[in-house]
ModelCIF file with pLDDT and N, C-alpha, C, O atoms, coordinates in Angstrom:
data_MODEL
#
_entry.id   MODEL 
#
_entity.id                         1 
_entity.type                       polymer 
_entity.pdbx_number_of_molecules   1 
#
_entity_poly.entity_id                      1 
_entity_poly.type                           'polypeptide(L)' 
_entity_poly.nstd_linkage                   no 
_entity_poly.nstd_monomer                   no 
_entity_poly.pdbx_seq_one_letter_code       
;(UNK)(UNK)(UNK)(UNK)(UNK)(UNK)(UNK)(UNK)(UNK)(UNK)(UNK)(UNK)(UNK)(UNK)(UNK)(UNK)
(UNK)(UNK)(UNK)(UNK)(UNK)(UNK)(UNK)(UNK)(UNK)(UNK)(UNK)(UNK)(UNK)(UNK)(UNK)(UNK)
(UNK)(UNK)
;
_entity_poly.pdbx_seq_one_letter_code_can   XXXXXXXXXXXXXXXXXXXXXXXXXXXXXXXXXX 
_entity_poly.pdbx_strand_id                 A 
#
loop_
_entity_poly_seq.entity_id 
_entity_poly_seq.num 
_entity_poly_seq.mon_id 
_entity_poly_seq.hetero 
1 1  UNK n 
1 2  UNK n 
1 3  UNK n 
1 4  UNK n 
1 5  UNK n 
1 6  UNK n 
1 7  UNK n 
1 8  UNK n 
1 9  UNK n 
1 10 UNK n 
1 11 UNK n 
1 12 UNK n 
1 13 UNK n 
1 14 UNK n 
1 15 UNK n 
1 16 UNK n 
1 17 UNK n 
1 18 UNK n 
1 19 UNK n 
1 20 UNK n 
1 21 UNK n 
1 22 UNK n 
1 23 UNK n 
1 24 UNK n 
1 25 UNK n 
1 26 UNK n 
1 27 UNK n 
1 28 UNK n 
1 29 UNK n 
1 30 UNK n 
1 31 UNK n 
1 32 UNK n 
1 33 UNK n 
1 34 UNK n 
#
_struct_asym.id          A 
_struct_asym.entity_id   1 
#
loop_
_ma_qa_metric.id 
_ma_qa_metric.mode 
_ma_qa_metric.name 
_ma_qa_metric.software_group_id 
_ma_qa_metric.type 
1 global pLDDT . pLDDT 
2 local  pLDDT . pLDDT 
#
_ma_qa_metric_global.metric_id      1 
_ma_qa_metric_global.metric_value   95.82 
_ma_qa_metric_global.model_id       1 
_ma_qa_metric_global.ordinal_id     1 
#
loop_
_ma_qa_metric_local.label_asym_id 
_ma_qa_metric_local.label_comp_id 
_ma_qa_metric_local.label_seq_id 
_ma_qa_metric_local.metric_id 
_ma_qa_metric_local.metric_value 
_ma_qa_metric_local.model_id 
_ma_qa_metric_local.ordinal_id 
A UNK 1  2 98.00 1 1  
A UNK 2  2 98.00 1 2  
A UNK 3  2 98.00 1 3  
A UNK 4  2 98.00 1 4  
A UNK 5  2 98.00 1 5  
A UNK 6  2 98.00 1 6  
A UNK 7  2 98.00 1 7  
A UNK 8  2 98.00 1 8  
A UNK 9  2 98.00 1 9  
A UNK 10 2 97.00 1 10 
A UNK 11 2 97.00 1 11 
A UNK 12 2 96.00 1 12 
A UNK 13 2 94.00 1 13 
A UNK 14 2 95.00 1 14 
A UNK 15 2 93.00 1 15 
A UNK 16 2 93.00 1 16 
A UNK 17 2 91.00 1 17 
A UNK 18 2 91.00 1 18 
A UNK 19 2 92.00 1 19 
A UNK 20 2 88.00 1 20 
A UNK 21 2 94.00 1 21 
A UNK 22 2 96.00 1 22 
A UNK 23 2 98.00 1 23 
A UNK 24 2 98.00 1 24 
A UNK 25 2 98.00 1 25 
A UNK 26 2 98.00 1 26 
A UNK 27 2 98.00 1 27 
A UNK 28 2 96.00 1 28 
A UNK 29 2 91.00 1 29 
A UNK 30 2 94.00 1 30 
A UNK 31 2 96.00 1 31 
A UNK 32 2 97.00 1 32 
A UNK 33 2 97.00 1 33 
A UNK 34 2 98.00 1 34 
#
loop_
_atom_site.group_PDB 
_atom_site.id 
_atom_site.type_symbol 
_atom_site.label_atom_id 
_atom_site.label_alt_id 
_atom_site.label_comp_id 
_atom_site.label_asym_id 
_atom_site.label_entity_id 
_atom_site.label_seq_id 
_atom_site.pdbx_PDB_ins_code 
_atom_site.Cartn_x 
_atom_site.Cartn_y 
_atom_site.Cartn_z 
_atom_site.occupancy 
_atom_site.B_iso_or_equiv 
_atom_site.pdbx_formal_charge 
_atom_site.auth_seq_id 
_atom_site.auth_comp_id 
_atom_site.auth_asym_id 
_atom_site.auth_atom_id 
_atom_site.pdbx_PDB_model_num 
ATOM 1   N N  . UNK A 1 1  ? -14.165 75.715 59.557 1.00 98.00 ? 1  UNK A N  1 
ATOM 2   C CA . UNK A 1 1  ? -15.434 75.310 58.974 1.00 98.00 ? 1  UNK A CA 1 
ATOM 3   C C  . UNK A 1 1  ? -15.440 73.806 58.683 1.00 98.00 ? 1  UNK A C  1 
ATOM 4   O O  . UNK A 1 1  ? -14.391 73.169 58.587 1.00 98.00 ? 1  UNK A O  1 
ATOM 5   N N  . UNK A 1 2  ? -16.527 73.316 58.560 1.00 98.00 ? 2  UNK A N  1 
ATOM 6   C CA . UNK A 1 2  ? -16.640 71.828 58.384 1.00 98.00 ? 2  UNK A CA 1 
ATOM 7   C C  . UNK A 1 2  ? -15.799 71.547 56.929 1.00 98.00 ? 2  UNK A C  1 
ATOM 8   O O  . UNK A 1 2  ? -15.720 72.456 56.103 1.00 98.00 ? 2  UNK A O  1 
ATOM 9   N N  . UNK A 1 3  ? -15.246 70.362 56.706 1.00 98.00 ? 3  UNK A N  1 
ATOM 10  C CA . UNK A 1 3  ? -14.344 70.431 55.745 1.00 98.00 ? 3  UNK A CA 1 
ATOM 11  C C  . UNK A 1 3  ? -13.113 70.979 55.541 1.00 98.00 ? 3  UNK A C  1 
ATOM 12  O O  . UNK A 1 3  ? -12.452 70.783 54.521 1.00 98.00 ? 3  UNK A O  1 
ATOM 13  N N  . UNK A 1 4  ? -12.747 71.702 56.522 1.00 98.00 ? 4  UNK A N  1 
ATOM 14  C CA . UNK A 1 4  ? -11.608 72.476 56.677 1.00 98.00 ? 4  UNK A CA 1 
ATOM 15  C C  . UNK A 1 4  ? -11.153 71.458 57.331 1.00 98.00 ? 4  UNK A C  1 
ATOM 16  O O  . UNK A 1 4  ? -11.815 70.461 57.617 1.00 98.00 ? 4  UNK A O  1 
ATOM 17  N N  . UNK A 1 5  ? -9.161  71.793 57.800 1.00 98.00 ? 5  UNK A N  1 
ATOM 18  C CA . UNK A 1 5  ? -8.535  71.478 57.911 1.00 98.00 ? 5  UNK A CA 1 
ATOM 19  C C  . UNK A 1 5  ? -7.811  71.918 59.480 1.00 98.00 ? 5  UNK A C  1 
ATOM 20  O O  . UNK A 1 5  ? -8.240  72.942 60.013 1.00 98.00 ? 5  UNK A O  1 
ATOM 21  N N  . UNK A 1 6  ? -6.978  71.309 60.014 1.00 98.00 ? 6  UNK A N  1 
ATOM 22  C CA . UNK A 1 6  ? -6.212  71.722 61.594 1.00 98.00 ? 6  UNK A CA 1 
ATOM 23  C C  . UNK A 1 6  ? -5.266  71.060 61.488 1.00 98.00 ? 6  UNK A C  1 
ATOM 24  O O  . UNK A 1 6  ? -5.600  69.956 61.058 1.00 98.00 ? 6  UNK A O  1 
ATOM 25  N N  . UNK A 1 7  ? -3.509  71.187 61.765 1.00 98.00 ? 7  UNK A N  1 
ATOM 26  C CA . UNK A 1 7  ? -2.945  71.072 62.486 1.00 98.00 ? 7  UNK A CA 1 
ATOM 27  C C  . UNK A 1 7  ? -2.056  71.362 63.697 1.00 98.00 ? 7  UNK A C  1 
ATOM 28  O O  . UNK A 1 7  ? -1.304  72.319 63.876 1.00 98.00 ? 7  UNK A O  1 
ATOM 29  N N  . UNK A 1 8  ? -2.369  70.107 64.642 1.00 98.00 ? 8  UNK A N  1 
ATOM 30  C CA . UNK A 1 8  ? -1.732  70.462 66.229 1.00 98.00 ? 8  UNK A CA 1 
ATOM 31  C C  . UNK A 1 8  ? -0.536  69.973 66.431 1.00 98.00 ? 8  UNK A C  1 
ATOM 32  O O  . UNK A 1 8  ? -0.152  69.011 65.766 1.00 98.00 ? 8  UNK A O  1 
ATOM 33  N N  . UNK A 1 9  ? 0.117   70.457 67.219 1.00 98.00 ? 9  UNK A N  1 
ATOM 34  C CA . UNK A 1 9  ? 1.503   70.659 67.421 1.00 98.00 ? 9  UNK A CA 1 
ATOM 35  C C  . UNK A 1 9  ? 1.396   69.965 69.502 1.00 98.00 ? 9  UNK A C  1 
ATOM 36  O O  . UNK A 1 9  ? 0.458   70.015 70.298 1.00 98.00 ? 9  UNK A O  1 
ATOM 37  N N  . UNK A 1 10 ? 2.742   69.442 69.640 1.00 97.00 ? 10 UNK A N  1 
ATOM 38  C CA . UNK A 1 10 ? 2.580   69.332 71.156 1.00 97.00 ? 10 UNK A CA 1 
ATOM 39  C C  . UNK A 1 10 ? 4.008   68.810 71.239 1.00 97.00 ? 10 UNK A C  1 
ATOM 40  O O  . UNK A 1 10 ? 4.528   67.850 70.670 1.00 97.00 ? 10 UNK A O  1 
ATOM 41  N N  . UNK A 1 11 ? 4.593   69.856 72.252 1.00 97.00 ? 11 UNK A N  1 
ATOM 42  C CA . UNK A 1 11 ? 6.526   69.587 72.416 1.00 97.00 ? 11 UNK A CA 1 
ATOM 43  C C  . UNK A 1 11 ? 6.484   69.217 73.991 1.00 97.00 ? 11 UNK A C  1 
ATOM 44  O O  . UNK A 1 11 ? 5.697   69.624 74.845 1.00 97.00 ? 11 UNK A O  1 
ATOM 45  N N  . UNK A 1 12 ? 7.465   68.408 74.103 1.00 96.00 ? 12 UNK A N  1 
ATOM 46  C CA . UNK A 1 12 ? 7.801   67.906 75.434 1.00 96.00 ? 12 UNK A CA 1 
ATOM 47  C C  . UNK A 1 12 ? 9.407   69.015 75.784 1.00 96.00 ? 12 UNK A C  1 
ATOM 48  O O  . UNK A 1 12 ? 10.469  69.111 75.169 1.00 96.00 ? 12 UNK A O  1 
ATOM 49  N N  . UNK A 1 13 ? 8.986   69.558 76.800 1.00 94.00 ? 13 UNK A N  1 
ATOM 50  C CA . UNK A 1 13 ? 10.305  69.947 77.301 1.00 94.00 ? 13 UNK A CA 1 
ATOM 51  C C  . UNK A 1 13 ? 10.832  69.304 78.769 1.00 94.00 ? 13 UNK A C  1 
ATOM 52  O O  . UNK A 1 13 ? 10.100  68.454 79.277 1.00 94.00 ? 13 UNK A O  1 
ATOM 53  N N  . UNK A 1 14 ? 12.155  69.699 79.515 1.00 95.00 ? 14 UNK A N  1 
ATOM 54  C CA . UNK A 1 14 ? 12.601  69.667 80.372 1.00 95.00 ? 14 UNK A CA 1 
ATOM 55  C C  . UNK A 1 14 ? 13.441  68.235 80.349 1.00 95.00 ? 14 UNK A C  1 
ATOM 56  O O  . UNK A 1 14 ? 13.877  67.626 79.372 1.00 95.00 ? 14 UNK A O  1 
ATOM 57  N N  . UNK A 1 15 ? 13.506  67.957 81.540 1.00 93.00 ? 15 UNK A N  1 
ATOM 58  C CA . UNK A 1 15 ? 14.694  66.771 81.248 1.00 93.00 ? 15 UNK A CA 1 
ATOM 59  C C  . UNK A 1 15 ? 14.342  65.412 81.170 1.00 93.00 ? 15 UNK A C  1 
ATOM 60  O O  . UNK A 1 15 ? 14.111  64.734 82.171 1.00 93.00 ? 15 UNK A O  1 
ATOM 61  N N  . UNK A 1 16 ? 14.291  64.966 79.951 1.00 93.00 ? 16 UNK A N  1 
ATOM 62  C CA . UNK A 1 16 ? 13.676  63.833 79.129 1.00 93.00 ? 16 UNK A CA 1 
ATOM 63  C C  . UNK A 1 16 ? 14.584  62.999 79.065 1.00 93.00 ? 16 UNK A C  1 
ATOM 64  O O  . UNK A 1 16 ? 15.714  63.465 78.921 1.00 93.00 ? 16 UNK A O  1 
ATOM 65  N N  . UNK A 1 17 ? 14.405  61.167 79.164 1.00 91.00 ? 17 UNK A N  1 
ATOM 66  C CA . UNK A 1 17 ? 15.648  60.706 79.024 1.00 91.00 ? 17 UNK A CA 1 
ATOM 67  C C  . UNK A 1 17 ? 14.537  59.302 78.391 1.00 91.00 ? 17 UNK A C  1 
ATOM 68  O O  . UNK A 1 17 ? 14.872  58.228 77.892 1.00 91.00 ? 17 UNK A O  1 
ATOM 69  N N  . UNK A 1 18 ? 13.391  59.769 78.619 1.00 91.00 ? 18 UNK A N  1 
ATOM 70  C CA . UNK A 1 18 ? 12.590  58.496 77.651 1.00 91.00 ? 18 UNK A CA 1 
ATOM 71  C C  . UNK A 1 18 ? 10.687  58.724 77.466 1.00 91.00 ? 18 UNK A C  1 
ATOM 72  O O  . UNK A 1 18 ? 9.737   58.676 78.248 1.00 91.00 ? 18 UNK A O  1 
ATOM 73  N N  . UNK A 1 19 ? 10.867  58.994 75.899 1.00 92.00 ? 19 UNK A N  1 
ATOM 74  C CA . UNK A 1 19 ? 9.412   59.190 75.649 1.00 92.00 ? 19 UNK A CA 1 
ATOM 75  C C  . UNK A 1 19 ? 8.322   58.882 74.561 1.00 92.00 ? 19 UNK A C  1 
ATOM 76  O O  . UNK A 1 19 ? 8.089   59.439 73.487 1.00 92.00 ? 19 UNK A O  1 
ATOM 77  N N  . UNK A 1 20 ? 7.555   57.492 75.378 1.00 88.00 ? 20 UNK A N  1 
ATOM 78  C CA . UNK A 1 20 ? 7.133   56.683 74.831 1.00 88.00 ? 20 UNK A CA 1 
ATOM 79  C C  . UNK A 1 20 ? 5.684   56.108 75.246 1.00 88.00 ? 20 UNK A C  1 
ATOM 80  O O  . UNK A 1 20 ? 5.550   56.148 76.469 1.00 88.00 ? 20 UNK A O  1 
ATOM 81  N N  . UNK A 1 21 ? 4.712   55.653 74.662 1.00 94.00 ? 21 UNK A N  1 
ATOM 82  C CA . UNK A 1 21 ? 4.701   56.811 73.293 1.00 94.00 ? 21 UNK A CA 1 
ATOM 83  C C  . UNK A 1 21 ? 3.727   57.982 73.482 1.00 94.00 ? 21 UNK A C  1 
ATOM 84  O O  . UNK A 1 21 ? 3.396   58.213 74.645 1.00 94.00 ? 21 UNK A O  1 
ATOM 85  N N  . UNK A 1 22 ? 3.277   58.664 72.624 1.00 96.00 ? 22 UNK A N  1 
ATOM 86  C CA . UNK A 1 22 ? 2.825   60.157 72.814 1.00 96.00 ? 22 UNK A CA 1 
ATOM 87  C C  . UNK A 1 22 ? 1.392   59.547 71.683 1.00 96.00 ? 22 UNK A C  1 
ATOM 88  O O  . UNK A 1 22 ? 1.274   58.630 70.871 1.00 96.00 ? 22 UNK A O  1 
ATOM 89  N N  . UNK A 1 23 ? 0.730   60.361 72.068 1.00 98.00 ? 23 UNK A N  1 
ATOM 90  C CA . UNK A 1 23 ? -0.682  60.305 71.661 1.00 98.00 ? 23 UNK A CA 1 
ATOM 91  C C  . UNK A 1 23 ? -1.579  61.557 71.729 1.00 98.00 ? 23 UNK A C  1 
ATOM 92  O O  . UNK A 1 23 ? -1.059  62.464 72.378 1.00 98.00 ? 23 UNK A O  1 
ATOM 93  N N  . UNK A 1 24 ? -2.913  61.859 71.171 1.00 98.00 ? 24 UNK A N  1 
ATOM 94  C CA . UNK A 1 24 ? -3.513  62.815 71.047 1.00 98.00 ? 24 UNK A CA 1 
ATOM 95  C C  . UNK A 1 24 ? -5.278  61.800 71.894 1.00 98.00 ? 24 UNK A C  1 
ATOM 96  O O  . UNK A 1 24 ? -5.608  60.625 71.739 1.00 98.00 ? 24 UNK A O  1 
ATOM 97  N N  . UNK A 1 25 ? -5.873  62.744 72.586 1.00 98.00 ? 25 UNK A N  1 
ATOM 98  C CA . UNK A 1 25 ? -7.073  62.123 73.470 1.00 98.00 ? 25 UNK A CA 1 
ATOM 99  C C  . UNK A 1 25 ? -7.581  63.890 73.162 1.00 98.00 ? 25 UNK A C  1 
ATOM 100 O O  . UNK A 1 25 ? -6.954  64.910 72.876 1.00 98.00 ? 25 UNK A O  1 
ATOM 101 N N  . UNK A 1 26 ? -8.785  63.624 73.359 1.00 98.00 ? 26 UNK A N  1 
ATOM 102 C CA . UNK A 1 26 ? -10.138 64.820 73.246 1.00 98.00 ? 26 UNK A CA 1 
ATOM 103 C C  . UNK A 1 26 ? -11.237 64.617 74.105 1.00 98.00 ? 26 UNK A C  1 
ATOM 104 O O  . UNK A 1 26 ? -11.369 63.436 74.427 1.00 98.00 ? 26 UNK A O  1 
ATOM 105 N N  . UNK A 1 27 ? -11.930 65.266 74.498 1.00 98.00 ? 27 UNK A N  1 
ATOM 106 C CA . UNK A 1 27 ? -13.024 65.495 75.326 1.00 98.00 ? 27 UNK A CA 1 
ATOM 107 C C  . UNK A 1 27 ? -14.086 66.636 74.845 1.00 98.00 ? 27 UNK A C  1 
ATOM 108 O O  . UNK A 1 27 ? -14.015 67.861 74.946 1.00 98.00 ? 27 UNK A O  1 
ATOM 109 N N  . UNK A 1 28 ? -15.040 65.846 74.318 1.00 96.00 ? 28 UNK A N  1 
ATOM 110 C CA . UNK A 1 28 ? -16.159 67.022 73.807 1.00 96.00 ? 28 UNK A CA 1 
ATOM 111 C C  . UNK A 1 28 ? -17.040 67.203 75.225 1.00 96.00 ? 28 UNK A C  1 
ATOM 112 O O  . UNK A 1 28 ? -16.991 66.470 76.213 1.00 96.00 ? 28 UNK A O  1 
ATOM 113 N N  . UNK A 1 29 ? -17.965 68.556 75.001 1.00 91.00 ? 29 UNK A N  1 
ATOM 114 C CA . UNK A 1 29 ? -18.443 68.733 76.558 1.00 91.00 ? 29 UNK A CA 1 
ATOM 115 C C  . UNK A 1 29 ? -20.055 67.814 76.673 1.00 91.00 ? 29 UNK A C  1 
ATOM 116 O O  . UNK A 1 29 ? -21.063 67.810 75.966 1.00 91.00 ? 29 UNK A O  1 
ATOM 117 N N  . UNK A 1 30 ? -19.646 67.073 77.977 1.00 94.00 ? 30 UNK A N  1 
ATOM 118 C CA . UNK A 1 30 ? -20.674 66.308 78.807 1.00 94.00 ? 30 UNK A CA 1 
ATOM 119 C C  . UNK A 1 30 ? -20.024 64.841 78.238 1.00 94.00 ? 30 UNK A C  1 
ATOM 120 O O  . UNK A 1 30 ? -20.504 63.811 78.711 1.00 94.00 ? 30 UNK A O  1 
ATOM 121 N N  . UNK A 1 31 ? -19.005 64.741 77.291 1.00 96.00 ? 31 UNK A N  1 
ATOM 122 C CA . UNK A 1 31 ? -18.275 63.150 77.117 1.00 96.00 ? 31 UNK A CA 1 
ATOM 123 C C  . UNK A 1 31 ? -17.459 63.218 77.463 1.00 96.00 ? 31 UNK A C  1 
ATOM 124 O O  . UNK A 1 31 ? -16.854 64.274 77.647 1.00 96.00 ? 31 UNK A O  1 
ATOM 125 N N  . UNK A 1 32 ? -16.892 61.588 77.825 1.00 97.00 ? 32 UNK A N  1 
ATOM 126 C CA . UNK A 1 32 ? -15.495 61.321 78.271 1.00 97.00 ? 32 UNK A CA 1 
ATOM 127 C C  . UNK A 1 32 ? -14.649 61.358 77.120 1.00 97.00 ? 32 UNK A C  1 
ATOM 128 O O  . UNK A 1 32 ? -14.914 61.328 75.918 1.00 97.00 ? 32 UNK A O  1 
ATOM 129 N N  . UNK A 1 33 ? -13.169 61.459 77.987 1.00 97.00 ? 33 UNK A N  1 
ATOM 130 C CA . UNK A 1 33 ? -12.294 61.602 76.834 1.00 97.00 ? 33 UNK A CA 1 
ATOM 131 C C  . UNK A 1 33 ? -11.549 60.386 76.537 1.00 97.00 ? 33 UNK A C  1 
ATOM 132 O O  . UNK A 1 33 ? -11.196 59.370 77.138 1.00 97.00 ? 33 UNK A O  1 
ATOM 133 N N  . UNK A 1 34 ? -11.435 60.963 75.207 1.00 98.00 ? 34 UNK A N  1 
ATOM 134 C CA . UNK A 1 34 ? -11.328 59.741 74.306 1.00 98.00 ? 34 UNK A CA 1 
ATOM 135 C C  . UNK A 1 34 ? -10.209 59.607 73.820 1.00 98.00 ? 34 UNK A C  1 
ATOM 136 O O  . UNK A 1 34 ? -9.972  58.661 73.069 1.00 98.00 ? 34 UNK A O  1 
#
């Protein structure tokens, strides 16, 4: 609900040796993402 609250989670697996940097982007429908 509006005023409410979310948190998202996002794991990198497999064979990682460098990860930089990580970010969150969204796309509402008929806009670009942002």
């Amino acid at each position: 609900q509006p005023g409410g609250s979310l948190k998202l989670s996002c794991a990198a697996s497999g064979s990682i040796f460098s990860i930089e940097p990580m970010a969150w982007h969204r796309q509402a429908p008929g806009k670009q993402r942002e």
